[in-house]
PDB file of N, CA and C in Angstrom:
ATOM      1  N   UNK A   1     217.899 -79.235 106.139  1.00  0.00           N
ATOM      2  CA  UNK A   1     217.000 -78.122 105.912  1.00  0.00           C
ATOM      3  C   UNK A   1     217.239 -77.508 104.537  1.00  0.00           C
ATOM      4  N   UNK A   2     218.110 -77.222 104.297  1.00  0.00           N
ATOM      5  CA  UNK A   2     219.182 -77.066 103.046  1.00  0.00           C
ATOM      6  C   UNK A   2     218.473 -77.770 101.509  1.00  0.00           C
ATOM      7  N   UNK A   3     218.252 -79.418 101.883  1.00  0.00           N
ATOM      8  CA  UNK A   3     217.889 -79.849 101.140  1.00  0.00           C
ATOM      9  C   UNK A   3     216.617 -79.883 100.644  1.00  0.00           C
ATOM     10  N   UNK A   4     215.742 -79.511 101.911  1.00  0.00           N
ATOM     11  CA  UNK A   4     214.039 -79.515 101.781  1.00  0.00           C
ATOM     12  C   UNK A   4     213.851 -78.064 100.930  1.00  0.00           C
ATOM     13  N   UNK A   5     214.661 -77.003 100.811  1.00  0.00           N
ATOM     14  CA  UNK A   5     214.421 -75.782 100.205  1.00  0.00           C
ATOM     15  C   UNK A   5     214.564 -76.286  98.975  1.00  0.00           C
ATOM     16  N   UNK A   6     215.809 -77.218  98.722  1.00  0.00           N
ATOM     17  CA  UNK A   6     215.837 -77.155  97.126  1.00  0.00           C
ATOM     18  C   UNK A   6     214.780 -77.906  96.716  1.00  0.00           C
ATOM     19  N   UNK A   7     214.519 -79.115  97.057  1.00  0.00           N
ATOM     20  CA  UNK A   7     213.632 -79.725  96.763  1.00  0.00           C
ATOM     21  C   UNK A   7     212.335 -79.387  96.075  1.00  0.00           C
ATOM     22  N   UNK A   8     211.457 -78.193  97.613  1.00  0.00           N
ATOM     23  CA  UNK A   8     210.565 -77.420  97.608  1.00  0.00           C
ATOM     24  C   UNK A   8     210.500 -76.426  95.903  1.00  0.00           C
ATOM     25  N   UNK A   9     211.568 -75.886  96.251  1.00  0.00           N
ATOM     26  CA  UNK A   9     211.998 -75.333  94.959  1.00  0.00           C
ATOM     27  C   UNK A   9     211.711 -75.648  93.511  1.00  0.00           C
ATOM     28  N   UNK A  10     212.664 -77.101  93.111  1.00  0.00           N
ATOM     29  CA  UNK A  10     212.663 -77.538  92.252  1.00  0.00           C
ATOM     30  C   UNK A  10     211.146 -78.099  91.724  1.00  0.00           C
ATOM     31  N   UNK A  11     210.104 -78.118  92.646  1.00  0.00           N
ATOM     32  CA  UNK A  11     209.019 -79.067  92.473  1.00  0.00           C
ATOM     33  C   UNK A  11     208.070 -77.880  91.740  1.00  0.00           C
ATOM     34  N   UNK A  12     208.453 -76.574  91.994  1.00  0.00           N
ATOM     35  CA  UNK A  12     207.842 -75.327  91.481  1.00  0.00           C
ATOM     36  C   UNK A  12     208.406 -75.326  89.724  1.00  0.00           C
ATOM     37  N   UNK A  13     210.025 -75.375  90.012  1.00  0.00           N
ATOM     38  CA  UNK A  13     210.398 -75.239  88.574  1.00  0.00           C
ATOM     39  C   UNK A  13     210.336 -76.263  87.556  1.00  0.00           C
ATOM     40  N   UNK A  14     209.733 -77.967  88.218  1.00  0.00           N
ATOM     41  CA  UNK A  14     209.823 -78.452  87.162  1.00  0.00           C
ATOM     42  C   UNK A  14     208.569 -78.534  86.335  1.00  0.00           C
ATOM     43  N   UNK A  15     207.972 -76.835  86.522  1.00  0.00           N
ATOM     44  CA  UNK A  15     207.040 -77.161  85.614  1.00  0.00           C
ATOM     45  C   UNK A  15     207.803 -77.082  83.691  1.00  0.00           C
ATOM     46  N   UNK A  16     208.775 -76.803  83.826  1.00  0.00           N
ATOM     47  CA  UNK A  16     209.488 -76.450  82.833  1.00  0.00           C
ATOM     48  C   UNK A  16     210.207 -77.759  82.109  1.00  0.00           C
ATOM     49  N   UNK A  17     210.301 -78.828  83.307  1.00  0.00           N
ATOM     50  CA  UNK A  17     210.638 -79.916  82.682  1.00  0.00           C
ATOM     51  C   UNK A  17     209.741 -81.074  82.717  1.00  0.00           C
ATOM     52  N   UNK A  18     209.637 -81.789  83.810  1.00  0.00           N
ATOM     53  CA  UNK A  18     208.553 -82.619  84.302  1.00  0.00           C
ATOM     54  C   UNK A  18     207.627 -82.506  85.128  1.00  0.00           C
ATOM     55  N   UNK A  19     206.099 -81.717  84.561  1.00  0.00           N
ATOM     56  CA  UNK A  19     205.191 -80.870  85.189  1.00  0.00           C
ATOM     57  C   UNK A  19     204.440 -81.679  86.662  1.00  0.00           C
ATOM     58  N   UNK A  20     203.799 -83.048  86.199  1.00  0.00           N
ATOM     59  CA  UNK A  20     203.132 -83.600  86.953  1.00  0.00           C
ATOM     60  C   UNK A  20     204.144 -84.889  87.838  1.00  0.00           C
ATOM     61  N   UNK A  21     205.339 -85.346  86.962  1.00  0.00           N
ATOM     62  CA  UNK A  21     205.950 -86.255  87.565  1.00  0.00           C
ATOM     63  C   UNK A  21     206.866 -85.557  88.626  1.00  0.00           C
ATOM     64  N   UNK A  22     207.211 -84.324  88.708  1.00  0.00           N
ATOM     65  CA  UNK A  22     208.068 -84.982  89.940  1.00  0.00           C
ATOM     66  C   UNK A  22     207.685 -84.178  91.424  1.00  0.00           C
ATOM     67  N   UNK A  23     206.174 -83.307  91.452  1.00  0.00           N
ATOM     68  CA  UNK A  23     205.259 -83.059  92.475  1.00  0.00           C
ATOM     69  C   UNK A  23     204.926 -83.956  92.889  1.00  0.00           C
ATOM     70  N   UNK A  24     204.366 -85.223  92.173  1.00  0.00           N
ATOM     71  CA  UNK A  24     203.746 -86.496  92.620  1.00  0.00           C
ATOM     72  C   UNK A  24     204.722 -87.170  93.593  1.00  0.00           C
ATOM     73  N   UNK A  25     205.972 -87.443  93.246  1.00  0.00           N
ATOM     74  CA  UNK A  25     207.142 -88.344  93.298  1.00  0.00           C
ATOM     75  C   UNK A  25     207.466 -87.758  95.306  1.00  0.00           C
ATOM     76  N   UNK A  26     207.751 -85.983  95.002  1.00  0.00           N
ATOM     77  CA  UNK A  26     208.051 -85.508  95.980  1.00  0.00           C
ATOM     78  C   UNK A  26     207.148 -85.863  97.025  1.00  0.00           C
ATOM     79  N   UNK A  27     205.561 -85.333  96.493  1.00  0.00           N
ATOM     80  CA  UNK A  27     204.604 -85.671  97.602  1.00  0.00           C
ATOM     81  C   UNK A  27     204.533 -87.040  98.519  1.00  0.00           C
ATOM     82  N   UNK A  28     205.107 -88.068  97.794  1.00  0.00           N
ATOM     83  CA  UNK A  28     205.024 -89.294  98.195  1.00  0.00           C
ATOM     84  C   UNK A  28     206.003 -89.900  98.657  1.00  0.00           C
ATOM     85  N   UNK A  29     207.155 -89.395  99.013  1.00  0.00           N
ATOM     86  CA  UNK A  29     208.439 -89.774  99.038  1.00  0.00           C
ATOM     87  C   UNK A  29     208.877 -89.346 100.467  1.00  0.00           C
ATOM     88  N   UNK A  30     208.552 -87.747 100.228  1.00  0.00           N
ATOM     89  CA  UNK A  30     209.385 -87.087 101.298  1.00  0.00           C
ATOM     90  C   UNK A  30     208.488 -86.915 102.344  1.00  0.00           C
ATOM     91  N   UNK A  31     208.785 -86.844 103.748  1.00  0.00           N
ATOM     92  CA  UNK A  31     207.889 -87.304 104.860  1.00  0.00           C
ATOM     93  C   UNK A  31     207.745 -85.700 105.674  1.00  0.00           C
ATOM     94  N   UNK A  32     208.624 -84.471 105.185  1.00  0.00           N
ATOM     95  CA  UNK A  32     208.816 -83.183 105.774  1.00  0.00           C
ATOM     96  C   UNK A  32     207.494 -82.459 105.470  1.00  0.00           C
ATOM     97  N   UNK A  33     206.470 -82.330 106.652  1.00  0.00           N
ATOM     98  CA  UNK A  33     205.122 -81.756 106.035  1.00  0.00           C
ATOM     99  C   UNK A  33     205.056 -80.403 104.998  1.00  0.00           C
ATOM    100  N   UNK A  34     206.332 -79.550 105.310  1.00  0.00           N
ATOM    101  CA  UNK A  34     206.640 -78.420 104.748  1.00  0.00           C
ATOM    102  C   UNK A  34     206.804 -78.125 102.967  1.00  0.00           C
ATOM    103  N   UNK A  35     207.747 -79.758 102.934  1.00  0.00           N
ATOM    104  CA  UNK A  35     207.804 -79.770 101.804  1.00  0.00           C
ATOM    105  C   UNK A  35     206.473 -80.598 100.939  1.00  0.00           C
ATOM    106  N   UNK A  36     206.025 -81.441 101.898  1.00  0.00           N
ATOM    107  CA  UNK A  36     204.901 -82.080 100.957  1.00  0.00           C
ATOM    108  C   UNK A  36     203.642 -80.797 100.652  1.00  0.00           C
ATOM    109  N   UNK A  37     203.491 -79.614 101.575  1.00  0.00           N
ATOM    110  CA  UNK A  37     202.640 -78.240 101.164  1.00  0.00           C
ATOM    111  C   UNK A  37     203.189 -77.708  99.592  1.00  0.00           C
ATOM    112  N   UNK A  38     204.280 -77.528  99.542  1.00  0.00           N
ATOM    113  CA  UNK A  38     204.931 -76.778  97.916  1.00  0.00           C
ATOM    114  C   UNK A  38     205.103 -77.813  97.207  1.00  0.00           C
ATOM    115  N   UNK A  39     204.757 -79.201  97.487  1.00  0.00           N
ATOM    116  CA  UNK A  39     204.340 -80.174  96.526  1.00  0.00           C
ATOM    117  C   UNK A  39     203.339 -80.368  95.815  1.00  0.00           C
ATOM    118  N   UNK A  40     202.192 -80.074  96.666  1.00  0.00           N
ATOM    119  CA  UNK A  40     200.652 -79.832  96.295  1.00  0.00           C
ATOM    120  C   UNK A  40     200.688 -78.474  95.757  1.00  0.00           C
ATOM    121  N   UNK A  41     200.772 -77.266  96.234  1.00  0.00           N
ATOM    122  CA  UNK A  41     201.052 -76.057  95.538  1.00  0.00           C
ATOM    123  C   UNK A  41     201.311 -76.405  93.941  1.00  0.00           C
ATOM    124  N   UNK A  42     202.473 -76.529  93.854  1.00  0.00           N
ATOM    125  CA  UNK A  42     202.990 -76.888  92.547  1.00  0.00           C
ATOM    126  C   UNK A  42     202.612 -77.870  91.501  1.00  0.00           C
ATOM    127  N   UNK A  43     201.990 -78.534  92.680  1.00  0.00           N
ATOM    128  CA  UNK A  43     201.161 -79.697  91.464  1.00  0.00           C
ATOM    129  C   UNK A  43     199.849 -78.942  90.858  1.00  0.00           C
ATOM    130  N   UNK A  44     199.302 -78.270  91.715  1.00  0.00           N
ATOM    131  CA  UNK A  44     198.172 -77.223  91.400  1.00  0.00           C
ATOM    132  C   UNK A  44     198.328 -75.989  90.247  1.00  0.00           C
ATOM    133  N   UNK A  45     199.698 -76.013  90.824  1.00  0.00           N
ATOM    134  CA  UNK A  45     199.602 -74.721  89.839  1.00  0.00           C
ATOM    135  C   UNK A  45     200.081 -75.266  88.491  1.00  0.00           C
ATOM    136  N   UNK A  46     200.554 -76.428  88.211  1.00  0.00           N
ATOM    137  CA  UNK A  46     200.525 -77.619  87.135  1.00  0.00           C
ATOM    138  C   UNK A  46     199.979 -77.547  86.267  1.00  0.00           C
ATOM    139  N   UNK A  47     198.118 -78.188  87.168  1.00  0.00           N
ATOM    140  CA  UNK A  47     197.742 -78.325  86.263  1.00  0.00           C
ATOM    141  C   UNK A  47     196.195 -77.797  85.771  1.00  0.00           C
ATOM    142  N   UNK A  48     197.019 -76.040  86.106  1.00  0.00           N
ATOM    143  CA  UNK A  48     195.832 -75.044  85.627  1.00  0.00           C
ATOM    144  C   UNK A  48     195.963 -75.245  83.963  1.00  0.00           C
ATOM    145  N   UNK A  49     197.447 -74.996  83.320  1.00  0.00           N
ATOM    146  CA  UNK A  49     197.333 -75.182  81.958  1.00  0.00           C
ATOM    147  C   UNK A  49     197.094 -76.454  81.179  1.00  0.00           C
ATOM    148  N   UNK A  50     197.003 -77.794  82.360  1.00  0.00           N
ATOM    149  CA  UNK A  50     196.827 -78.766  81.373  1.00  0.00           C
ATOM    150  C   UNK A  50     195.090 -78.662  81.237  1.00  0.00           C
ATOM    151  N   UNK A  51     194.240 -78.216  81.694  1.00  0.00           N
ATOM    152  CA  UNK A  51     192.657 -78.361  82.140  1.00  0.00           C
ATOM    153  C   UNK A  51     192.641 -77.394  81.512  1.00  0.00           C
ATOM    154  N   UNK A  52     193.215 -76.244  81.356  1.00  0.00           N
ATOM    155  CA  UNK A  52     192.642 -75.140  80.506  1.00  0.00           C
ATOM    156  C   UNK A  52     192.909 -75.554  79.289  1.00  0.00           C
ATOM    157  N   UNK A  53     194.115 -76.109  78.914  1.00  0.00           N
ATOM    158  CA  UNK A  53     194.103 -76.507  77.298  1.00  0.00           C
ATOM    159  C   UNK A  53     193.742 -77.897  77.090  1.00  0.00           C
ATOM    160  N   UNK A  54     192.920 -78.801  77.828  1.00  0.00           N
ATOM    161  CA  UNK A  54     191.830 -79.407  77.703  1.00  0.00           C
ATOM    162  C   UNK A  54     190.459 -79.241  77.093  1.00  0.00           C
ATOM    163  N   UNK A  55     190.221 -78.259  78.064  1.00  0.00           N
ATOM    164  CA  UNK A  55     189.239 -77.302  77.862  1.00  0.00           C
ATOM    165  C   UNK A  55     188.990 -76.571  76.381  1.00  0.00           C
ATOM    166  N   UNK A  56     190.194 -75.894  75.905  1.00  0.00           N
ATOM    167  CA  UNK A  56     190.049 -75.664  74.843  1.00  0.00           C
ATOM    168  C   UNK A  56     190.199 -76.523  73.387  1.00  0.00           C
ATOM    169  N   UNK A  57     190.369 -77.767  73.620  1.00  0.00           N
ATOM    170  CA  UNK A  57     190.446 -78.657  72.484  1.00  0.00           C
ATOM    171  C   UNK A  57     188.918 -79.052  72.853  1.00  0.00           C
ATOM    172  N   UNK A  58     188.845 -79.321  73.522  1.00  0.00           N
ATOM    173  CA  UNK A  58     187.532 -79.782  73.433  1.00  0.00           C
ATOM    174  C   UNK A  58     186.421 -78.767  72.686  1.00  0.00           C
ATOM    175  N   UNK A  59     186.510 -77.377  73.586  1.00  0.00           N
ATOM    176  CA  UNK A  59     185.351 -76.563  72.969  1.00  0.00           C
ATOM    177  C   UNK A  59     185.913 -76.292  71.272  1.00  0.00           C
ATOM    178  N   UNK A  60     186.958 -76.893  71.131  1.00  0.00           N
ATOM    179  CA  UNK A  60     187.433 -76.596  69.777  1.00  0.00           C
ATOM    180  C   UNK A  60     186.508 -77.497  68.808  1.00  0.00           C
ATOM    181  N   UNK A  61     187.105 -79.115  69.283  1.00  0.00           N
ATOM    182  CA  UNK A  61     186.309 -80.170  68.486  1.00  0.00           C
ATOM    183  C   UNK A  61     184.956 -79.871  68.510  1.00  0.00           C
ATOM    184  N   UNK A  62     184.043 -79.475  69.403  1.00  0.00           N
ATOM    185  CA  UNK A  62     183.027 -79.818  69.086  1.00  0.00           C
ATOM    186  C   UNK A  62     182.267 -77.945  68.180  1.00  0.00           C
ATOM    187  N   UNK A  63     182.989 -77.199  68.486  1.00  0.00           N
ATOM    188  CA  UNK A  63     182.925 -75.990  67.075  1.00  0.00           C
ATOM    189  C   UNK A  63     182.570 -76.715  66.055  1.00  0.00           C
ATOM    190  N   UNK A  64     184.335 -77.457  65.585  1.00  0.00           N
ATOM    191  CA  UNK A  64     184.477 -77.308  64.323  1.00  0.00           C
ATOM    192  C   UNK A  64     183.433 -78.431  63.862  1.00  0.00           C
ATOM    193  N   UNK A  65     182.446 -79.372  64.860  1.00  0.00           N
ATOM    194  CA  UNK A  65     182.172 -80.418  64.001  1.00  0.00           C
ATOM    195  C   UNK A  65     180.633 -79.831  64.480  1.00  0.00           C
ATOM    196  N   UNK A  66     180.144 -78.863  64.860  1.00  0.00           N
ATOM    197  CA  UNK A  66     178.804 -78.374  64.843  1.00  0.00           C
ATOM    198  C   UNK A  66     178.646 -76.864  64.360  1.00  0.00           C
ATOM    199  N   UNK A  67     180.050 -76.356  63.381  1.00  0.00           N
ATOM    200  CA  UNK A  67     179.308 -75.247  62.734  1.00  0.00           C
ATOM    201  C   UNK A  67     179.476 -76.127  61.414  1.00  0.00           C
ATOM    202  N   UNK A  68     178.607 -74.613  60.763  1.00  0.00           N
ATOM    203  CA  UNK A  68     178.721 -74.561  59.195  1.00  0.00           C
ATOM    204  C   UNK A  68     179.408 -73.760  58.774  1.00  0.00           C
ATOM    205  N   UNK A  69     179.738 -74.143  57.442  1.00  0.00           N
ATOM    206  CA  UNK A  69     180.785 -73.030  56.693  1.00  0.00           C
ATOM    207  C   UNK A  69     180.574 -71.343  56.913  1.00  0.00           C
ATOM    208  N   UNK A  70     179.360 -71.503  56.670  1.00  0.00           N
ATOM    209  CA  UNK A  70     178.993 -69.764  56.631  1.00  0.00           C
ATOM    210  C   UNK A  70     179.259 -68.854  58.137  1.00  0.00           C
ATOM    211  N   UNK A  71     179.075 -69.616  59.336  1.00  0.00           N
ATOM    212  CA  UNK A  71     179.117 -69.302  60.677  1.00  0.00           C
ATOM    213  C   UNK A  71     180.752 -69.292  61.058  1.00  0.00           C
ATOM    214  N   UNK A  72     181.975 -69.805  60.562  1.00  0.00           N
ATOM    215  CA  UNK A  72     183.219 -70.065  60.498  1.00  0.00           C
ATOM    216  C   UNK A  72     184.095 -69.111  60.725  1.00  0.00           C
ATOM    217  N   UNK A  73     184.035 -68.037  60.584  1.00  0.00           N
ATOM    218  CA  UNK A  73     184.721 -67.428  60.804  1.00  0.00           C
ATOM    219  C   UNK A  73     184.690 -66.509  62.373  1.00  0.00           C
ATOM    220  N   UNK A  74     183.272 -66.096  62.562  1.00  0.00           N
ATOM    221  CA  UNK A  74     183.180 -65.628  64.186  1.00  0.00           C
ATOM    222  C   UNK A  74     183.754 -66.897  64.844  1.00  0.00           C
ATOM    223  N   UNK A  75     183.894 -68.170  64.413  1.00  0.00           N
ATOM    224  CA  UNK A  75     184.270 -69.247  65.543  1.00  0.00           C
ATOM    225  C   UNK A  75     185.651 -68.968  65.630  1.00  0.00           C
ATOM    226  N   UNK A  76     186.277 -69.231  64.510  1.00  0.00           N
ATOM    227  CA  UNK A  76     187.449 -68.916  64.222  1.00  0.00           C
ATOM    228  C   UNK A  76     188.517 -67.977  65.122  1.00  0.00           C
ATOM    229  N   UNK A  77     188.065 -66.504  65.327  1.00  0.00           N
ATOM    230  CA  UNK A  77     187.947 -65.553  65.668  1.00  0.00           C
ATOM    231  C   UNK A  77     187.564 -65.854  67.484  1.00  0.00           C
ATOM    232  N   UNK A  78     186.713 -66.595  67.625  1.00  0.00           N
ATOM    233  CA  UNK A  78     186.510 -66.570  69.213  1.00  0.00           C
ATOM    234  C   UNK A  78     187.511 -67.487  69.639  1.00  0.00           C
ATOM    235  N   UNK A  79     188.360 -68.740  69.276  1.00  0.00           N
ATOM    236  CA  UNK A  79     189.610 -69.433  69.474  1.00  0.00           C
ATOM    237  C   UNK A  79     190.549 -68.830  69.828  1.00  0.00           C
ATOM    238  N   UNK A  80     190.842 -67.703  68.524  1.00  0.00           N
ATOM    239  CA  UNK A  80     192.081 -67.360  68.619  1.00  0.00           C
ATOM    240  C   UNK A  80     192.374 -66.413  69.826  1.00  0.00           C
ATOM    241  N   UNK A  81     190.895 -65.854  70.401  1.00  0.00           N
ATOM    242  CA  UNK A  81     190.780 -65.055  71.625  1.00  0.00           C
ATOM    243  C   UNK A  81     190.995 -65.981  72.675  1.00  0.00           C
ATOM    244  N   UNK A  82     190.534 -67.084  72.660  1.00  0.00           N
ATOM    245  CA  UNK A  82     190.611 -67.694  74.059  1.00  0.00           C
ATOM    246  C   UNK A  82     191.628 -68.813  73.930  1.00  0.00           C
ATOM    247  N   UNK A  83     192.454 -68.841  72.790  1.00  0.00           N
ATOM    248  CA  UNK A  83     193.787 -69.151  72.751  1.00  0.00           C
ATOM    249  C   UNK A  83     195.104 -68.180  73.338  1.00  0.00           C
ATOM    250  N   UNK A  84     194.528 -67.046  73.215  1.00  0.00           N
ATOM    251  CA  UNK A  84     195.325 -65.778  73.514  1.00  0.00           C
ATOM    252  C   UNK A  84     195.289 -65.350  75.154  1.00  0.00           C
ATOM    253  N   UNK A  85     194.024 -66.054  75.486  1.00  0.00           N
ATOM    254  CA  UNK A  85     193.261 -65.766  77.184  1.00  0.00           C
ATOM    255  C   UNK A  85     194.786 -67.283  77.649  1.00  0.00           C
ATOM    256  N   UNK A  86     194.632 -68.122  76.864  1.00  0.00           N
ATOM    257  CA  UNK A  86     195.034 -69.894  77.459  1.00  0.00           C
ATOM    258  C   UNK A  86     196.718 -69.285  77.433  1.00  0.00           C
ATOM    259  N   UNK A  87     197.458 -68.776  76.341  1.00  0.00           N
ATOM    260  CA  UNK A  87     198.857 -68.176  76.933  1.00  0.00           C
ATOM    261  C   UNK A  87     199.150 -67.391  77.545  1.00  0.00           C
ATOM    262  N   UNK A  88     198.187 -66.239  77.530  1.00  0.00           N
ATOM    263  CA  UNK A  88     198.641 -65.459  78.696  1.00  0.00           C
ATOM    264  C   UNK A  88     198.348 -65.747  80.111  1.00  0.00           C
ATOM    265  N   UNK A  89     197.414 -66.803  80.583  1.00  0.00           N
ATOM    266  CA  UNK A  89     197.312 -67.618  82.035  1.00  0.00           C
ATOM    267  C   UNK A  89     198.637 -68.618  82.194  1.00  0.00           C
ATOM    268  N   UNK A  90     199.211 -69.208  80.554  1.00  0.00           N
ATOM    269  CA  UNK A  90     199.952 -69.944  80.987  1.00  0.00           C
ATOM    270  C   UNK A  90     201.545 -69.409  81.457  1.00  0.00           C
ATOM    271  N   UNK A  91     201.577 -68.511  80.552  1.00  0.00           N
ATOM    272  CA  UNK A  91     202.622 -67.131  81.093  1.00  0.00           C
ATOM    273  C   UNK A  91     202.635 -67.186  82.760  1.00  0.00           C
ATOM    274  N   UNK A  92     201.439 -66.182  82.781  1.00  0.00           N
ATOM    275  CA  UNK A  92     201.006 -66.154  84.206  1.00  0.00           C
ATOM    276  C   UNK A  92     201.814 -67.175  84.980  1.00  0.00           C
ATOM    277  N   UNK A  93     201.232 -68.558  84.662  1.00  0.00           N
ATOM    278  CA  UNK A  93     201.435 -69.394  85.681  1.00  0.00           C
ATOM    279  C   UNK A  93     203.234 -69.820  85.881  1.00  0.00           C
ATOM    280  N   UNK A  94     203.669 -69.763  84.677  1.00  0.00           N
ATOM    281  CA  UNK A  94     205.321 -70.180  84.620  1.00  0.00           C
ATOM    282  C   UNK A  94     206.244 -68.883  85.390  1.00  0.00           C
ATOM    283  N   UNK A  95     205.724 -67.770  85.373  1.00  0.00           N
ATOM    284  CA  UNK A  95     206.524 -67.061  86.209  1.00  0.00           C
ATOM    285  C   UNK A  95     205.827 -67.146  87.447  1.00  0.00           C
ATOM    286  N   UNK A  96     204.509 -67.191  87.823  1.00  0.00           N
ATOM    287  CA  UNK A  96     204.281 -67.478  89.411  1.00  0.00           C
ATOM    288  C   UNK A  96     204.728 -68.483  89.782  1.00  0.00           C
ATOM    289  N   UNK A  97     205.106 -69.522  89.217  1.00  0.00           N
ATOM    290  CA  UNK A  97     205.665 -70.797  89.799  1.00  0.00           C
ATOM    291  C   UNK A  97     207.626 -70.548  90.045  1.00  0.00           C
ATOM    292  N   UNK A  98     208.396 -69.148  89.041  1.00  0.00           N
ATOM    293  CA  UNK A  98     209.134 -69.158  88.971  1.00  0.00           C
ATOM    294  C   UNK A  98     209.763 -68.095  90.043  1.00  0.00           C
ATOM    295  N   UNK A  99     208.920 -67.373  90.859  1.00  0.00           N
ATOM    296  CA  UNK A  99     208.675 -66.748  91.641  1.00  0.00           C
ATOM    297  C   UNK A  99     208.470 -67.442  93.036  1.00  0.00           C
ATOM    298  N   UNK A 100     207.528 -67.928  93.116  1.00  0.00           N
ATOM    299  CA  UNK A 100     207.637 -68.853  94.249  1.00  0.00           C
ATOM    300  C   UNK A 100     208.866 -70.093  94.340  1.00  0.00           C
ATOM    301  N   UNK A 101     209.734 -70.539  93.427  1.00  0.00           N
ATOM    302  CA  UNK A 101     210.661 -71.396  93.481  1.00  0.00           C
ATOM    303  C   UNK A 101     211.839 -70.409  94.046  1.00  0.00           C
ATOM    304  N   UNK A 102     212.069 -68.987  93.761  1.00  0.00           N
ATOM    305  CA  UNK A 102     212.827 -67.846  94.055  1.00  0.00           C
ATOM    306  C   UNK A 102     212.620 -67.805  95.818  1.00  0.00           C
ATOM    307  N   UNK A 103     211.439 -67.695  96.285  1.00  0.00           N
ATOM    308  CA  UNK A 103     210.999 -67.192  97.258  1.00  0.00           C
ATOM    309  C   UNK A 103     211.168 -68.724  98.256  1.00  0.00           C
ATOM    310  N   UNK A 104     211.417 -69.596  98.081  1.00  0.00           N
ATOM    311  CA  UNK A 104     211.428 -70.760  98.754  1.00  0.00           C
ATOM    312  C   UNK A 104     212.717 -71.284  98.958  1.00  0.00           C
ATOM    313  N   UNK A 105     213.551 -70.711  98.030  1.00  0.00           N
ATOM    314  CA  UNK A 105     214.651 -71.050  98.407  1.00  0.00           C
ATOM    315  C   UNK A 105     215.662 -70.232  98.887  1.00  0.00           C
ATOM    316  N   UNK A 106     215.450 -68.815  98.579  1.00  0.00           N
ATOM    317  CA  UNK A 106     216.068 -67.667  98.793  1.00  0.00           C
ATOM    318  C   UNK A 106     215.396 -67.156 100.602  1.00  0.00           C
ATOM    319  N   UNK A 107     214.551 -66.698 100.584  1.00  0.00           N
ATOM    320  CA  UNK A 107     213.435 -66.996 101.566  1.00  0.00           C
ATOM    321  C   UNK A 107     213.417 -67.828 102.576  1.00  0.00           C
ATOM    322  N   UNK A 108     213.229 -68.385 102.089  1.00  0.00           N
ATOM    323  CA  UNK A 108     212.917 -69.696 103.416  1.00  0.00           C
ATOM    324  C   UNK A 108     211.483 -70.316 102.890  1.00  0.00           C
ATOM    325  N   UNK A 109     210.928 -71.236 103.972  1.00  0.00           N
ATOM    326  CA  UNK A 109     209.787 -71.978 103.864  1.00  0.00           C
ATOM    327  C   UNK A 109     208.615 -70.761 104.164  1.00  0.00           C
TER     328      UNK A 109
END
């Protein structure tokens, strides 16, 4: 039981080391329904920042290759806002994940 907490745990914190590899690994490995739930959790909460900063390269590339010089700077200016929106979700997400790794193992399931 002992071990399914850390596990559970660790699958929250490795967004810090290995985000998508080792939710996957857990989900597929370990047969404890409890822990395969904070596997999916964690894989989710993963990969809000990889899709959001998807998201923003993309709406980036296609800015920079459909304005003009003169229009450049409001674009400019709307990035750095929704670059500023993309760290503070990703904030967000590294302490909710660091929070729930607290609460899962300290806690219980």
């Amino acid at each position: 039981m002992e071990n399914n907490k850390m596990i559970s745990a660790l699958c929250y914190v490795s967004l810090l080391f290995a985000p998508f590899l080792l939710p996957i690994i857990v989900y597929f490995v370990i047969k404890d329904k409890r822990v395969k739930y904070h596997a999916k959790r964690a894989l989710l909460s993963h990969s809000i920042p990889t899709v959001l900063s998807l998201l923003l390269v993309f709406f980036g590339f296609i800015g920079v290759f459909s304005m003009d010089y003169d229009n450049m700077n409001g674009f400019i200016v709307k990035m750095f806002v929704l670059m500023g929106i993309y760290f503070a979700i990703t904030i967000g997400v590294i302490i909710w994940n660091l929070v729930q790794a607290y609460r899962v193992f300290r806690v219980g399931f």
